[in-house]
C-alpha atoms as a PDB file:
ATOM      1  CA  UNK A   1      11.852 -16.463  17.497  1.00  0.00           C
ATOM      2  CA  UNK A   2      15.249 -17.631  18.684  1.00  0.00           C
ATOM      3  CA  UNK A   3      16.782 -15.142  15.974  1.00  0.00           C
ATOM      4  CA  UNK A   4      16.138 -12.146  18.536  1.00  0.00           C
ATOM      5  CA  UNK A   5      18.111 -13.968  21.123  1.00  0.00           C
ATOM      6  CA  UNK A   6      20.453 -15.418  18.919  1.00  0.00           C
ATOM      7  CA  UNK A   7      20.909 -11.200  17.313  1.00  0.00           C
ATOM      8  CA  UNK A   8      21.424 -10.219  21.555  1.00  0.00           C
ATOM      9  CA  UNK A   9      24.192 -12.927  22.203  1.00  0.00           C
ATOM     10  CA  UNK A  10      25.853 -12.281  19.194  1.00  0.00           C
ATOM     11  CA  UNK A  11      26.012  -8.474  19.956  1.00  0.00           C
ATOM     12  CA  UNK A  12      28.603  -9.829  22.748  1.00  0.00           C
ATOM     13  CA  UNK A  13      25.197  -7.739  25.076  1.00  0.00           C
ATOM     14  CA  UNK A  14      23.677  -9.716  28.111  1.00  0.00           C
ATOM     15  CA  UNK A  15      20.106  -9.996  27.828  1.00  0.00           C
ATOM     16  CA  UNK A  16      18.793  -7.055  30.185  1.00  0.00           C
ATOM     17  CA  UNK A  17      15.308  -7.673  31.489  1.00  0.00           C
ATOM     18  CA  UNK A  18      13.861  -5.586  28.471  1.00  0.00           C
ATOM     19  CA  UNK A  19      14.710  -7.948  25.685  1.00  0.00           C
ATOM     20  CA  UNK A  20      13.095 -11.027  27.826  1.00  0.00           C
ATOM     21  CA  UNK A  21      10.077 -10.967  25.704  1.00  0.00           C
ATOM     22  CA  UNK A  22      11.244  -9.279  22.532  1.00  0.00           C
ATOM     23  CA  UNK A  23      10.860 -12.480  20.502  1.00  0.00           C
ATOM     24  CA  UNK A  24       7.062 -12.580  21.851  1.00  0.00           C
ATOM     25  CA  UNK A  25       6.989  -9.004  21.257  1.00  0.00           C
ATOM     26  CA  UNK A  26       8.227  -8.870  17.364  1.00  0.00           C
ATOM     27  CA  UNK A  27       6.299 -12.091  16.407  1.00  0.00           C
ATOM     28  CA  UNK A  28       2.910  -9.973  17.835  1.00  0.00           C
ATOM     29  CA  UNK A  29       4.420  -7.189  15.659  1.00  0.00           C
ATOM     30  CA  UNK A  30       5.156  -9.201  12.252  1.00  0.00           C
ATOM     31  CA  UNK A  31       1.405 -10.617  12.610  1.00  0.00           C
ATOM     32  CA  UNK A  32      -0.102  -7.660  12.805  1.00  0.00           C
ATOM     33  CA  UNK A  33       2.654  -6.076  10.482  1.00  0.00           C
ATOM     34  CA  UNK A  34       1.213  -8.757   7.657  1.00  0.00           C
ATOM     35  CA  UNK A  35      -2.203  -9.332   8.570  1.00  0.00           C
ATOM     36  CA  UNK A  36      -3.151  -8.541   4.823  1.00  0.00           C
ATOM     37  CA  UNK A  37      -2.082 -12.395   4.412  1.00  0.00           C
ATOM     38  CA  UNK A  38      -5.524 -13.182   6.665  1.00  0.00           C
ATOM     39  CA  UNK A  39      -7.564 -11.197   4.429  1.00  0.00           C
ATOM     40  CA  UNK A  40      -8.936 -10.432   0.883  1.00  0.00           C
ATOM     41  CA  UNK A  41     -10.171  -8.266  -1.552  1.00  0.00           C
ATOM     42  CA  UNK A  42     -13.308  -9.778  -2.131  1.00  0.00           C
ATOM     43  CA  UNK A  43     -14.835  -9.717   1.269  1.00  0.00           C
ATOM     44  CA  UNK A  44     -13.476  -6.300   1.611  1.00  0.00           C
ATOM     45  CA  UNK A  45     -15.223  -4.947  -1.183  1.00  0.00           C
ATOM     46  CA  UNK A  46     -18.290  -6.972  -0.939  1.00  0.00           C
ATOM     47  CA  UNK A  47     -21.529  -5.473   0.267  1.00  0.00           C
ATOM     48  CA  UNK A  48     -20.156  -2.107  -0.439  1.00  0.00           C
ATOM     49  CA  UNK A  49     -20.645  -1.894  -4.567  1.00  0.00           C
ATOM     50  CA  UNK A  50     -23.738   0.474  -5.426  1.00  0.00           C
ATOM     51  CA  UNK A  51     -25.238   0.334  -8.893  1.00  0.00           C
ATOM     52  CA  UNK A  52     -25.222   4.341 -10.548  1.00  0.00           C
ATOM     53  CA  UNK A  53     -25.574   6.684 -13.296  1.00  0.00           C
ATOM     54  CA  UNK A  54     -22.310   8.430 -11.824  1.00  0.00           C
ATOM     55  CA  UNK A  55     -19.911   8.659 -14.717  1.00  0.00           C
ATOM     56  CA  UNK A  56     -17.223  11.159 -14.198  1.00  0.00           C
ATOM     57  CA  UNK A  57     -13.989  10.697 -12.125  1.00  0.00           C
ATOM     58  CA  UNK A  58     -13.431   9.086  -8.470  1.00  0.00           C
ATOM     59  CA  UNK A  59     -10.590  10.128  -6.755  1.00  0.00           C
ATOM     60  CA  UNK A  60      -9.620   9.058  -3.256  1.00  0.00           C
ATOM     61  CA  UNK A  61      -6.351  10.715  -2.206  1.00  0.00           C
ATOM     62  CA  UNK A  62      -2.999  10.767   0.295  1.00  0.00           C
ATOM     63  CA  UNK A  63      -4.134   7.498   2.067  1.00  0.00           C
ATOM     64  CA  UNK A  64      -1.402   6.443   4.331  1.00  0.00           C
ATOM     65  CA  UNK A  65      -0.067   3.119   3.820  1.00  0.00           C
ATOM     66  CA  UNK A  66       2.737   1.016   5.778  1.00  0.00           C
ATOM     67  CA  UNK A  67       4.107  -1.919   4.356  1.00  0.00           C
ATOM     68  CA  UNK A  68       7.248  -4.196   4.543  1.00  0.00           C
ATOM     69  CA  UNK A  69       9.915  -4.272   1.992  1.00  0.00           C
ATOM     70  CA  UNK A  70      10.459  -8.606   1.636  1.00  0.00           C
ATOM     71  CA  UNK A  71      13.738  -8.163   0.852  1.00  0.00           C
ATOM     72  CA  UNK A  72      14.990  -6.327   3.919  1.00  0.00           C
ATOM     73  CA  UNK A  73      12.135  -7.257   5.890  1.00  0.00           C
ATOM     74  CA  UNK A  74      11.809  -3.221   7.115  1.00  0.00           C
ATOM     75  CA  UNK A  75       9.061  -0.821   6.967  1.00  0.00           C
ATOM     76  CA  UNK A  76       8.092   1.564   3.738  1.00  0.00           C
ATOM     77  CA  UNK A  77       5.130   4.124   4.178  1.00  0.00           C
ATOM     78  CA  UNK A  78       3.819   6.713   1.975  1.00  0.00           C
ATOM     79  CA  UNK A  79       0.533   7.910  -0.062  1.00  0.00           C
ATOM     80  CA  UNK A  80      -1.621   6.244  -2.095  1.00  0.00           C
ATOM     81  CA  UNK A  81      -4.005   7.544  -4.569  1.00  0.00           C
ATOM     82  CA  UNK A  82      -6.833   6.011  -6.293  1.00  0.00           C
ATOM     83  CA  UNK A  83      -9.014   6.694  -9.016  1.00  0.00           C
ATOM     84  CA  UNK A  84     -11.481   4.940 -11.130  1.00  0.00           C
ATOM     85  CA  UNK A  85     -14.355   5.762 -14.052  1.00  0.00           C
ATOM     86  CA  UNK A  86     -17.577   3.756 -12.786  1.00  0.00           C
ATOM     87  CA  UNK A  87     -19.220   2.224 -15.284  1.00  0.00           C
ATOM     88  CA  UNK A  88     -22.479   1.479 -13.524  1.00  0.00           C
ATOM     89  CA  UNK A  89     -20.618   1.000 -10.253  1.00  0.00           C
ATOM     90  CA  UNK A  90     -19.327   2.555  -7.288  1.00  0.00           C
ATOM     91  CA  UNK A  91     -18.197   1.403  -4.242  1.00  0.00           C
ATOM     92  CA  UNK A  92     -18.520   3.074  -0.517  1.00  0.00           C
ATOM     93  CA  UNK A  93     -15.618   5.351   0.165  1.00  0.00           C
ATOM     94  CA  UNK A  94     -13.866   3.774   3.160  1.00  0.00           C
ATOM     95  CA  UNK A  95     -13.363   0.931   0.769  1.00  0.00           C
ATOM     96  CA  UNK A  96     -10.872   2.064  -1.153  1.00  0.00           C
ATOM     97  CA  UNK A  97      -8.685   2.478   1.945  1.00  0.00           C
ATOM     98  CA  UNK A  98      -9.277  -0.725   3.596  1.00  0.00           C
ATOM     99  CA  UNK A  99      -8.083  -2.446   0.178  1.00  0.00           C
ATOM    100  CA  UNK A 100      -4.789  -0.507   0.306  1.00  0.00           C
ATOM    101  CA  UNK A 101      -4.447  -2.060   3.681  1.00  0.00           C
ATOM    102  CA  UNK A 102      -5.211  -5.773   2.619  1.00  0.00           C
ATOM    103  CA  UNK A 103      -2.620  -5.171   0.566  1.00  0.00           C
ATOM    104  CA  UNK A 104       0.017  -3.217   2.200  1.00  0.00           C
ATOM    105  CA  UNK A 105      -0.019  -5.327   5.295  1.00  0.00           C
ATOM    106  CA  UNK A 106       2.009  -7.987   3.434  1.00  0.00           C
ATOM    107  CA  UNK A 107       5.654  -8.732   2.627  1.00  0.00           C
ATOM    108  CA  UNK A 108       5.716  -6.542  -0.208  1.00  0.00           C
ATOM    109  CA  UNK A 109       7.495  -4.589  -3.195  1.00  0.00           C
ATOM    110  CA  UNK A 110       5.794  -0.763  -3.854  1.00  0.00           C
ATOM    111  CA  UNK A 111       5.790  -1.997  -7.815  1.00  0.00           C
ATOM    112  CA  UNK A 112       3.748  -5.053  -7.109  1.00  0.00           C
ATOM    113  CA  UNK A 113       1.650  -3.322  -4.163  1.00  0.00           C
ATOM    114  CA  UNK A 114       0.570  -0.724  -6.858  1.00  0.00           C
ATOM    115  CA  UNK A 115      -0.481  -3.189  -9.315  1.00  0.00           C
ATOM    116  CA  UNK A 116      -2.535  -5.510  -7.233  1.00  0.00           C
ATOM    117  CA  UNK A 117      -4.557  -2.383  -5.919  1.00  0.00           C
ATOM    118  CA  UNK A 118      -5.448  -1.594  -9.307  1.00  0.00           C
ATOM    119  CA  UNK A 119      -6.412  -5.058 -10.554  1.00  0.00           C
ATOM    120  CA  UNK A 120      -8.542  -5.364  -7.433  1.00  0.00           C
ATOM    121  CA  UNK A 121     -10.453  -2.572  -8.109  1.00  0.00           C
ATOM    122  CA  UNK A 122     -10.382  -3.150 -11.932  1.00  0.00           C
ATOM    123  CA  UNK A 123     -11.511  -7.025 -11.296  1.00  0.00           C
ATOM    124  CA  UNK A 124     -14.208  -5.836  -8.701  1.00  0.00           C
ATOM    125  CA  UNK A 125     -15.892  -2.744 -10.221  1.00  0.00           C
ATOM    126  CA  UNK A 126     -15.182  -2.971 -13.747  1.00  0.00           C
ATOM    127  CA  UNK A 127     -14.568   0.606 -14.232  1.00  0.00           C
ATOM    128  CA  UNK A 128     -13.838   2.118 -17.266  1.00  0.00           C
ATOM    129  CA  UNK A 129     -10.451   2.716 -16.044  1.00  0.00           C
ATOM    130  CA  UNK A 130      -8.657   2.458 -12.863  1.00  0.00           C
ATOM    131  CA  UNK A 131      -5.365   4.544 -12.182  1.00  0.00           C
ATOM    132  CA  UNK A 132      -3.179   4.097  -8.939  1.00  0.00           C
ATOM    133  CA  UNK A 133      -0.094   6.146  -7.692  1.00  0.00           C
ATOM    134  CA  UNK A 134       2.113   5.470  -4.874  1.00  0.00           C
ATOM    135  CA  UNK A 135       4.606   7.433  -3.410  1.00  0.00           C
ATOM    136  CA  UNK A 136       6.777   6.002  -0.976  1.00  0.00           C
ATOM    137  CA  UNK A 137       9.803   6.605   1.762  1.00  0.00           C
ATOM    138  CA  UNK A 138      11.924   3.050   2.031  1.00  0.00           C
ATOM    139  CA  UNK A 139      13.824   2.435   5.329  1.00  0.00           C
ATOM    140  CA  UNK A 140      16.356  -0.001   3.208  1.00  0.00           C
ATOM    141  CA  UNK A 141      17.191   3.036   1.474  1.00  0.00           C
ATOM    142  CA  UNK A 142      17.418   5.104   4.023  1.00  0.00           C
ATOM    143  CA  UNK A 143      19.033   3.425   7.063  1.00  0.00           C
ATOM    144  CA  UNK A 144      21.470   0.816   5.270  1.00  0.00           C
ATOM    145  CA  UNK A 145      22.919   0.870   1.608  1.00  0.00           C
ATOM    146  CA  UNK A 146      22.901   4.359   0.138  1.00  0.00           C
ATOM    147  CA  UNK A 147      21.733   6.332   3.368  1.00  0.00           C
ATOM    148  CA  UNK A 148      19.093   8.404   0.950  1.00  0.00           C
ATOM    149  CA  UNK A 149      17.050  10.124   3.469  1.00  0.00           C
ATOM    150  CA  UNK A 150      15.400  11.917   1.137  1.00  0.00           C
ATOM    151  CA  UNK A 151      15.065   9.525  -1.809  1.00  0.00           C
ATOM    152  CA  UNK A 152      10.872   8.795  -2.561  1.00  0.00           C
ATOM    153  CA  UNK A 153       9.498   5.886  -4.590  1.00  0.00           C
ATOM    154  CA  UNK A 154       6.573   6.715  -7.129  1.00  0.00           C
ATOM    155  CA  UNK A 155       4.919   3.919  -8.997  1.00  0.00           C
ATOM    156  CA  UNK A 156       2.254   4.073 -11.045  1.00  0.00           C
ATOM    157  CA  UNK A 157      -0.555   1.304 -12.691  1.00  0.00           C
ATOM    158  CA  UNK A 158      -2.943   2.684 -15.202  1.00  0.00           C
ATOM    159  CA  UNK A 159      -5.394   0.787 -16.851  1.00  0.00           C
ATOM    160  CA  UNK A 160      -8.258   1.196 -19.070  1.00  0.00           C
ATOM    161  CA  UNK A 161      -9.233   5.157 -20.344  1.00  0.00           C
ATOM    162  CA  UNK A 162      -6.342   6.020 -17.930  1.00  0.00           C
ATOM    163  CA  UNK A 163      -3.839   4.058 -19.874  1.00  0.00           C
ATOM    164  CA  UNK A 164      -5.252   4.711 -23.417  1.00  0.00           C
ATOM    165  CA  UNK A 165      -6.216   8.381 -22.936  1.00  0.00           C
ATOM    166  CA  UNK A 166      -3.865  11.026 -22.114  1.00  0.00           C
ATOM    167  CA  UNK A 167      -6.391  13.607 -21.223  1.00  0.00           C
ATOM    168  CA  UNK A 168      -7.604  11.067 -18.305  1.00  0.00           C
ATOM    169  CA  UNK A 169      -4.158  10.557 -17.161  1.00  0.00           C
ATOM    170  CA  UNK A 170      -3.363  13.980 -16.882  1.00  0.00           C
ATOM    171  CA  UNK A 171      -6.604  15.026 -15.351  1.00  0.00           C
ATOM    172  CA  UNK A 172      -5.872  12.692 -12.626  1.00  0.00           C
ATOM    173  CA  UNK A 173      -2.479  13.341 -12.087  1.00  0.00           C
ATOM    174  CA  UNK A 174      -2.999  16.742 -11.978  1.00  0.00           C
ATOM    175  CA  UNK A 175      -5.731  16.651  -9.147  1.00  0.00           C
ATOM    176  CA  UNK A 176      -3.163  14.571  -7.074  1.00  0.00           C
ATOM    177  CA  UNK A 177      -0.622  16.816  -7.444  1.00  0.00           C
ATOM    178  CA  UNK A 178       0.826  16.768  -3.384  1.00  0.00           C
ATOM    179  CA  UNK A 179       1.220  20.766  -2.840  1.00  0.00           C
ATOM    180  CA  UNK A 180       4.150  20.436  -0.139  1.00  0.00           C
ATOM    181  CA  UNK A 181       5.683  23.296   1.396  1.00  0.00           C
END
């Protein structure tokens, strides 16, 4: 972690007795920033599929995600929401959130982080249909380049009944509208 030192000198700034252990400090932080790398879907979801007769729309909603752009290497955080048709299958509620974790704590890009959420669950559950939104504020947006602080990301993936059906789509969508105010 020389770069932190190296980023200090360069700044023509002496050291001060703060930045003594910033390397130590931001090598703690990118570990636990991209811990997702340690971990999988699979043992996340494991244990917690139930077998049942449940048919109708799943929705978990506005889960908070951090993640790191791997271009820029800085932070983008937002809401994710998930929904899925069982066919047979559910899975225990707090699961859904964990797997946007194991997947958001990684070097990542919001298109690709919305995808692999919703092949996850599609590859674990085999729902009937999966559908995944993510809406997103990007710190390389918003603190270098363009200087949008108010520019959002949304991304979709649908797949299944809520790519080949409208009426699923729409239902979903429209019970994830975000009411802000």
């Amino acid at each position: 972690m020389n770069s932190c030192a190296r980023s200090s000198s360069a700044s023509g700034r002496t050291p001060s007795e703060g930045l003594k252990r910033t390397p130590l400090r931001v090598e703690k932080a990118l570990a636990y920033l991209t811990r997702g790398y340690k971990q999988d879907a699979e043992s996340v979801l494991n244990g917690a599929v139930f077998a049942s007769d449940y048919d109708e729309m799943v929705i978990v909603k506005e889960i908070d995600f951090f993640s790191l752009c791997e271009h820029h290497l800085l932070p983008f955080f937002g809401k994710c929401h998930i929904a899925y048709l069982p066919d047979k299958r559910i899975v225990g509620l707090s699961k859904l959130p964990r797997l946007v974790d194991v997947f958001s704590r990684r070097l990542q890009v919001q298109e690709k982080l919305t995808m692999e959420i919703a092949r996850a669950i599609e590859d674990k559950l085999k729902p009937k249909g999966v559908g995944v939104v993510m809406e997103a504020a990007h710190l390389c947006v918003m603190m270098r380049g363009v200087e949008k602080q108010n520019a959002q990301m949304v991304t979709s993936s649908m797949r299944g009944r809520f790519r080949s059906d409208v009426k699923t789509r729409e239902e979903f969508l429209e019970l994830i509208k975000i009411r802000r105010t």
